[in-house]
N, C-alpha and C. Protein backbone atom coordinates (compact mmCIF):
# COMPACT_ATOMS: atom_id res chain seq x y z
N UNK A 1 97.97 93.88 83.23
CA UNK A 1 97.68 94.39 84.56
C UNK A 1 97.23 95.85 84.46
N UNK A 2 96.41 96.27 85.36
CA UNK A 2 95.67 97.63 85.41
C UNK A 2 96.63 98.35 85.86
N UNK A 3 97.10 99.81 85.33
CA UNK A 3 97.28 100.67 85.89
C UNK A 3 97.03 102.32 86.23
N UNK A 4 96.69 102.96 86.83
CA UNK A 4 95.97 103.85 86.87
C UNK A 4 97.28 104.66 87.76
N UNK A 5 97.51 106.19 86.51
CA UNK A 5 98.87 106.77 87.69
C UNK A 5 98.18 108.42 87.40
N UNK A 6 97.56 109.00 88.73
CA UNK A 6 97.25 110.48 88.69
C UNK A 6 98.31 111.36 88.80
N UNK A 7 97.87 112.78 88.35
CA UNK A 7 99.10 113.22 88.91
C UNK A 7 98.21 115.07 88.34
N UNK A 8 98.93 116.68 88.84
CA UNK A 8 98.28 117.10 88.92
C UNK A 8 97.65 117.96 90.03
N UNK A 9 97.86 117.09 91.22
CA UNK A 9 97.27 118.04 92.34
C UNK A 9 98.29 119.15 92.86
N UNK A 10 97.71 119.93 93.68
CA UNK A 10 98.84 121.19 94.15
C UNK A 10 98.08 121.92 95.15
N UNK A 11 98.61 122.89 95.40
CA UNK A 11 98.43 123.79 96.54
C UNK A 11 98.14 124.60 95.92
N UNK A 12 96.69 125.34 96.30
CA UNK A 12 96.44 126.22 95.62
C UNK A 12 95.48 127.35 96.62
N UNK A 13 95.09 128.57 95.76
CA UNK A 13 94.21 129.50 96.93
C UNK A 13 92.48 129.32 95.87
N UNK A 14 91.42 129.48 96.75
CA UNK A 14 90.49 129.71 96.68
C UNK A 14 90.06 130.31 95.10
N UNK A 15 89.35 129.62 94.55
CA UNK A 15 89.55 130.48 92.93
C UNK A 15 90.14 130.24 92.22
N UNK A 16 90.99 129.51 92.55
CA UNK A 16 92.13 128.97 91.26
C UNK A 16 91.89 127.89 90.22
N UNK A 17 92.26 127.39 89.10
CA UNK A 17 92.07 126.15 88.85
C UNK A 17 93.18 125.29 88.59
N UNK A 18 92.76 124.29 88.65
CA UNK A 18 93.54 123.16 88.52
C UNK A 18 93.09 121.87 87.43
N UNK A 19 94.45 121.20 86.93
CA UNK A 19 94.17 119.86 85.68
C UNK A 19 94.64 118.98 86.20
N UNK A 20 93.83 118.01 86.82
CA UNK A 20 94.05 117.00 86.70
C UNK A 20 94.07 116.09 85.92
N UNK A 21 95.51 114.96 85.35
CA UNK A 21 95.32 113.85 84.72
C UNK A 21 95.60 112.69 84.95
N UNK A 22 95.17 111.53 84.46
CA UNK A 22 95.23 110.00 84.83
C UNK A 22 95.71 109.40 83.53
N UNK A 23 96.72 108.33 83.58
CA UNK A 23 97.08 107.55 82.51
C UNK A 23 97.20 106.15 82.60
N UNK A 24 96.43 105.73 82.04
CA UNK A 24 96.38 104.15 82.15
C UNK A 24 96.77 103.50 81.36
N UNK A 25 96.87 102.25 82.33
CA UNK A 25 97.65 100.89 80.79
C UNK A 25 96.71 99.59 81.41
N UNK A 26 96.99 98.87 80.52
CA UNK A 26 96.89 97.58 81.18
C UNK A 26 95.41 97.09 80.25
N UNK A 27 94.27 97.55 79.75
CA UNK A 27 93.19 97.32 79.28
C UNK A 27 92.63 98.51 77.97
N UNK A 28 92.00 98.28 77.58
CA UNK A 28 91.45 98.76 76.50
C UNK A 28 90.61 100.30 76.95
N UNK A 29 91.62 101.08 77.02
CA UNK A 29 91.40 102.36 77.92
C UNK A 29 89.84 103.37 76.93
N UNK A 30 89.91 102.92 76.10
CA UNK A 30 88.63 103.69 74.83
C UNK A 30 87.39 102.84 75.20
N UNK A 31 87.27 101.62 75.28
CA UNK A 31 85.82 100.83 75.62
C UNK A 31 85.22 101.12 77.09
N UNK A 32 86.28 101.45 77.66
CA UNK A 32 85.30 102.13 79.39
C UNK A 32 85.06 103.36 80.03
N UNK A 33 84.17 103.21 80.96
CA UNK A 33 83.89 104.29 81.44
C UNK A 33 84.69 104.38 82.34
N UNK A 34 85.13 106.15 82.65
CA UNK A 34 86.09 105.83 83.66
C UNK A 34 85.71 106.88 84.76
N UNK A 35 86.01 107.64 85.78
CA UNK A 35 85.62 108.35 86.71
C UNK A 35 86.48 108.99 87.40
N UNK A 36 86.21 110.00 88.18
CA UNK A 36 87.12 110.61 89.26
C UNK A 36 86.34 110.61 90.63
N UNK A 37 87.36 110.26 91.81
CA UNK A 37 86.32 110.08 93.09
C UNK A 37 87.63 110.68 93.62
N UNK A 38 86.94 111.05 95.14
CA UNK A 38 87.51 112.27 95.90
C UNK A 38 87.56 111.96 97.10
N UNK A 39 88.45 112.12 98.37
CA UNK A 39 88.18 111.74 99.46
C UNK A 39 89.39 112.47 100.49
N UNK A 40 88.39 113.08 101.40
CA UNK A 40 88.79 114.04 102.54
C UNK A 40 89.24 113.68 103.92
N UNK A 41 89.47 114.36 104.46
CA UNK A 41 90.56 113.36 105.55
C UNK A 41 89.14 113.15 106.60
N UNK A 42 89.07 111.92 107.31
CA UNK A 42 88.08 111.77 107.94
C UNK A 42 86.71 111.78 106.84
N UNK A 43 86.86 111.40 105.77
CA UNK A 43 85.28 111.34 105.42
C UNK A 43 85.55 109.99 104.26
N UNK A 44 84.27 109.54 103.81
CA UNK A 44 84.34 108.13 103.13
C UNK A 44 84.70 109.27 101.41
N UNK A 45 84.92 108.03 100.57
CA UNK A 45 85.35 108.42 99.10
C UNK A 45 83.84 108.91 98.59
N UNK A 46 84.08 110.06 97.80
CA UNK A 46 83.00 110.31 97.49
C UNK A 46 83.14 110.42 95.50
N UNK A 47 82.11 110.49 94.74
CA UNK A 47 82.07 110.38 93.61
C UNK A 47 82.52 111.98 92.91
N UNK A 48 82.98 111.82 91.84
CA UNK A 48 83.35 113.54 91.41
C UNK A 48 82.73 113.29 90.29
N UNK A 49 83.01 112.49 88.89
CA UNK A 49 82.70 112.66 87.70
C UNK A 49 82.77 111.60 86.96
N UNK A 50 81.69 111.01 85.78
CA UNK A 50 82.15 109.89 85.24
C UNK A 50 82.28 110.04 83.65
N UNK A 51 82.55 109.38 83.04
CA UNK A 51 82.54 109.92 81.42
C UNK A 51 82.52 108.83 80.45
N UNK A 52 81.92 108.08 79.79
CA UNK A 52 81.31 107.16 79.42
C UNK A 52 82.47 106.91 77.84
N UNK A 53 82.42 105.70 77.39
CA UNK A 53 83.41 105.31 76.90
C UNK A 53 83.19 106.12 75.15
N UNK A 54 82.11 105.10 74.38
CA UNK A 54 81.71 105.40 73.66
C UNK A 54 81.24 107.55 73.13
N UNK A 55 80.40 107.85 73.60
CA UNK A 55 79.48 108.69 73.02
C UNK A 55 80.27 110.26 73.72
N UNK A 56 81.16 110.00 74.43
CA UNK A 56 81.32 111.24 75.75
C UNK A 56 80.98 111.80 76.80
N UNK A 57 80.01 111.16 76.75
CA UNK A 57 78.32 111.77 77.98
C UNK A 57 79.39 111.51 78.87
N UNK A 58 78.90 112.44 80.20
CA UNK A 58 79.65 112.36 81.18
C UNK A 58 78.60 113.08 82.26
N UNK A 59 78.60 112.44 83.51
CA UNK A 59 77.81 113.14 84.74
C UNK A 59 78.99 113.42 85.69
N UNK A 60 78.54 114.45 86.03
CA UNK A 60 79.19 115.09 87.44
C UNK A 60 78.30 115.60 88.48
N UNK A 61 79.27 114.94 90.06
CA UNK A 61 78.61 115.47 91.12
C UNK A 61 78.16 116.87 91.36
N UNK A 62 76.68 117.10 91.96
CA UNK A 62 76.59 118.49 92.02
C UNK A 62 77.34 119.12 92.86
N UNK A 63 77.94 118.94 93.92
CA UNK A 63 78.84 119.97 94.43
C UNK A 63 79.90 120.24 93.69
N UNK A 64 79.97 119.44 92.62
CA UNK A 64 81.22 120.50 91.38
C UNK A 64 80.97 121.06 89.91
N UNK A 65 79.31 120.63 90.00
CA UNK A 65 79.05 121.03 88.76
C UNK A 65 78.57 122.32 88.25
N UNK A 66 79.36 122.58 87.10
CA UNK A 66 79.66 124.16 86.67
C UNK A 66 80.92 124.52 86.94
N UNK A 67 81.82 123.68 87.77
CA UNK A 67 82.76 123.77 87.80
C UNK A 67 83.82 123.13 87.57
N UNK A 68 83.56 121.70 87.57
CA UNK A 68 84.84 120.77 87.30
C UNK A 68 84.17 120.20 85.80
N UNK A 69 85.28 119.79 84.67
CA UNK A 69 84.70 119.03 83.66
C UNK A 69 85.91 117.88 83.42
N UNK A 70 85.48 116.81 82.78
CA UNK A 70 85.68 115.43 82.82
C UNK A 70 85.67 115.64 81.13
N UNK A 71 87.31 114.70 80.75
CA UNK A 71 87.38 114.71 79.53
C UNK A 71 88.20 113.21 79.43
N UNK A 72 88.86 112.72 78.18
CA UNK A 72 89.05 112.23 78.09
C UNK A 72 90.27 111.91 76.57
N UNK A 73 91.39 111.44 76.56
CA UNK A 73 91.82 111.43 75.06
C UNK A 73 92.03 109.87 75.18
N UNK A 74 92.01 109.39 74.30
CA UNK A 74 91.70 107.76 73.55
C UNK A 74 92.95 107.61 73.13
N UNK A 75 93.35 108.42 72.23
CA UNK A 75 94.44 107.61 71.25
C UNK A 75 95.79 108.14 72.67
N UNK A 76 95.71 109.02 74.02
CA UNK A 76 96.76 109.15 74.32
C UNK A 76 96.57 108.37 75.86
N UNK A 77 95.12 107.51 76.13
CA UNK A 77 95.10 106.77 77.03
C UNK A 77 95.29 107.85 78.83
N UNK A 78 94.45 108.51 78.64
CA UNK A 78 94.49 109.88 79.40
C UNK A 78 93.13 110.44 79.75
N UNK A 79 92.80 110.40 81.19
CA UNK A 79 91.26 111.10 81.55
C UNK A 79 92.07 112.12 82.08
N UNK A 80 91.27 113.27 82.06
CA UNK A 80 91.79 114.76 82.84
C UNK A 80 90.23 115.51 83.90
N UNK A 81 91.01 115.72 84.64
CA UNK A 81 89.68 116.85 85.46
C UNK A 81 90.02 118.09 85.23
N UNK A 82 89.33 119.01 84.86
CA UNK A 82 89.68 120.64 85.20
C UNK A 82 88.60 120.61 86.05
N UNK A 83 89.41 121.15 86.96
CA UNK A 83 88.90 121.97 88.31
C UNK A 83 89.11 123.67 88.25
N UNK A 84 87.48 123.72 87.99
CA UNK A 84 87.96 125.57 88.11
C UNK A 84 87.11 126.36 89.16
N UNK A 85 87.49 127.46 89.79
CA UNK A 85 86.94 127.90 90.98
C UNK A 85 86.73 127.14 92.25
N UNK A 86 88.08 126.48 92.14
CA UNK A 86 87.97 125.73 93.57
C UNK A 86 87.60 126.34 94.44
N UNK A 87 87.33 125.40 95.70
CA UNK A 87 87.08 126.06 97.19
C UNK A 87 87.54 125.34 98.25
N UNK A 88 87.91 125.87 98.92
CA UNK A 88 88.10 124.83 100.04
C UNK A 88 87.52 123.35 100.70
N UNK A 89 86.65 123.46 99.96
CA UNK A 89 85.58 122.40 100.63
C UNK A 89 86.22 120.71 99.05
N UNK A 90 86.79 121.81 98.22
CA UNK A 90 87.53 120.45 97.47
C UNK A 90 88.90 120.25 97.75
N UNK A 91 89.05 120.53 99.02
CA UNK A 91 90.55 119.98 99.73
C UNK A 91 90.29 118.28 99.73
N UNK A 92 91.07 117.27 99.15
CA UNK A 92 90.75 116.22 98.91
C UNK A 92 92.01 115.10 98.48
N UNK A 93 92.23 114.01 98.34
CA UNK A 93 92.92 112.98 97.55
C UNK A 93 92.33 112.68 96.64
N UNK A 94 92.11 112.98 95.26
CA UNK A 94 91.34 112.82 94.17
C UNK A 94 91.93 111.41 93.37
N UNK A 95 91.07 110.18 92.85
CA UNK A 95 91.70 109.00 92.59
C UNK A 95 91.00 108.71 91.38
N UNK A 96 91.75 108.27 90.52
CA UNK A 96 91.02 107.29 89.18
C UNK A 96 90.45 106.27 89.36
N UNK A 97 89.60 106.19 88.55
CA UNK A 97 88.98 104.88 89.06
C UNK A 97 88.37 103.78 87.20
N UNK A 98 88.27 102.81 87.35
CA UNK A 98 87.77 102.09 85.82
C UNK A 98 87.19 100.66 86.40
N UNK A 99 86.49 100.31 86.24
CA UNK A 99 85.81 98.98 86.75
C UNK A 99 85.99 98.44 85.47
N UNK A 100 86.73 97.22 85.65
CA UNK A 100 87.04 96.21 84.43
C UNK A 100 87.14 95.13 84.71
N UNK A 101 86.36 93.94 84.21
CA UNK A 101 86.01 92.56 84.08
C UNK A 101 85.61 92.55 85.48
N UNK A 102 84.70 93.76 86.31
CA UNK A 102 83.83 93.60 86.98
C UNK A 102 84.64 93.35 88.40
N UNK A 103 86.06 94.12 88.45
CA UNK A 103 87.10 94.72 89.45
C UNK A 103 86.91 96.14 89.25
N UNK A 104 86.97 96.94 90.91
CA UNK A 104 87.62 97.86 90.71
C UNK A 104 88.94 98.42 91.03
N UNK A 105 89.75 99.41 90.29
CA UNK A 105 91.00 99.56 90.11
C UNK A 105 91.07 101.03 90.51
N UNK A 106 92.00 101.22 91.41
CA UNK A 106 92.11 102.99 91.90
C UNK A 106 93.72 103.26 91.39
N UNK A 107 93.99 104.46 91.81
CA UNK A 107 94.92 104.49 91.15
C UNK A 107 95.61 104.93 92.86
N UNK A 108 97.26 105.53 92.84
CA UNK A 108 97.48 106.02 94.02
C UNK A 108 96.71 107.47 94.78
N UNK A 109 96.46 108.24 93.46
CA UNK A 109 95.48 109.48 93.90
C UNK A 109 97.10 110.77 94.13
N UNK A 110 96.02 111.42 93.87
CA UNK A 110 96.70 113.22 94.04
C UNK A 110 95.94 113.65 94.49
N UNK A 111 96.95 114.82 95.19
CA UNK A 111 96.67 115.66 96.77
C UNK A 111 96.27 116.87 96.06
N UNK A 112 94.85 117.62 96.74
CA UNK A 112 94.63 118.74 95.86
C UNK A 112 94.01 119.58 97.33
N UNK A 113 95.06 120.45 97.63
CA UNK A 113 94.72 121.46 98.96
C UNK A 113 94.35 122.72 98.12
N UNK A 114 93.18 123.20 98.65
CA UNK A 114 92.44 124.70 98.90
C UNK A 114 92.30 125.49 99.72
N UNK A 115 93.20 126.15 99.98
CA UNK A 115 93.41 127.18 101.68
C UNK A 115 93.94 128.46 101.08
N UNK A 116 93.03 129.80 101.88
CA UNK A 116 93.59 130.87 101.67
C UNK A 116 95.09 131.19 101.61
């Protein structure tokens, strides 16, 4: 069974950064691509970052890029976000995400507030 558990978010001021990480079980966490998606109160889920299984390549949304990076460890079954120079506008529920055998799987998500 899939599991996807974030954890990581916090209260923070303008400028700060933050690590987010995700730990999964349940599937062969090194063969997929996995992602971070984001979602604000009143607005649909939006995409943050993806990072590809094999090679490392990884794309990120432009409203965080230059600023957030997408990593990944294999042997400890662990995606991480650094978030640096937040802003308010990434006040959000940030969620894992892995599409496997062509399901997708979220995780519960972490709370990541940005307020002066």
């Amino acid at each position: 069974q899939v599991h996807l558990v974030e954890s990581g978010g916090d209260s923070v001021q303008p400028g700060a950064s933050l690590k987010l990480s995700c730990v999964a079980s349940g599937f062969d966490f090194r063969s997929y691509p996995m992602a971070w998606y984001r979602q604000a109160p009143g607005k649909e889920r939006e995409f943050v970052a993806r990072i590809f299984s094999r090679d490392g390549d990884d794309m990120v949304a432009d409203a965080v890029k230059g600023r957030f990076i997408i990593s990944r460890v294999n042997t400890e079954k662990t995606l991480n976000l650094q978030m640096n120079n937040l802003k308010p506008e990434d006040t959000a529920m940030y969620f894992c995400n892995v599409r496997y055998q062509e399901i997708e799987y979220w995780g519960q998500g972490t709370q990541v507030t940005v307020s002066p």
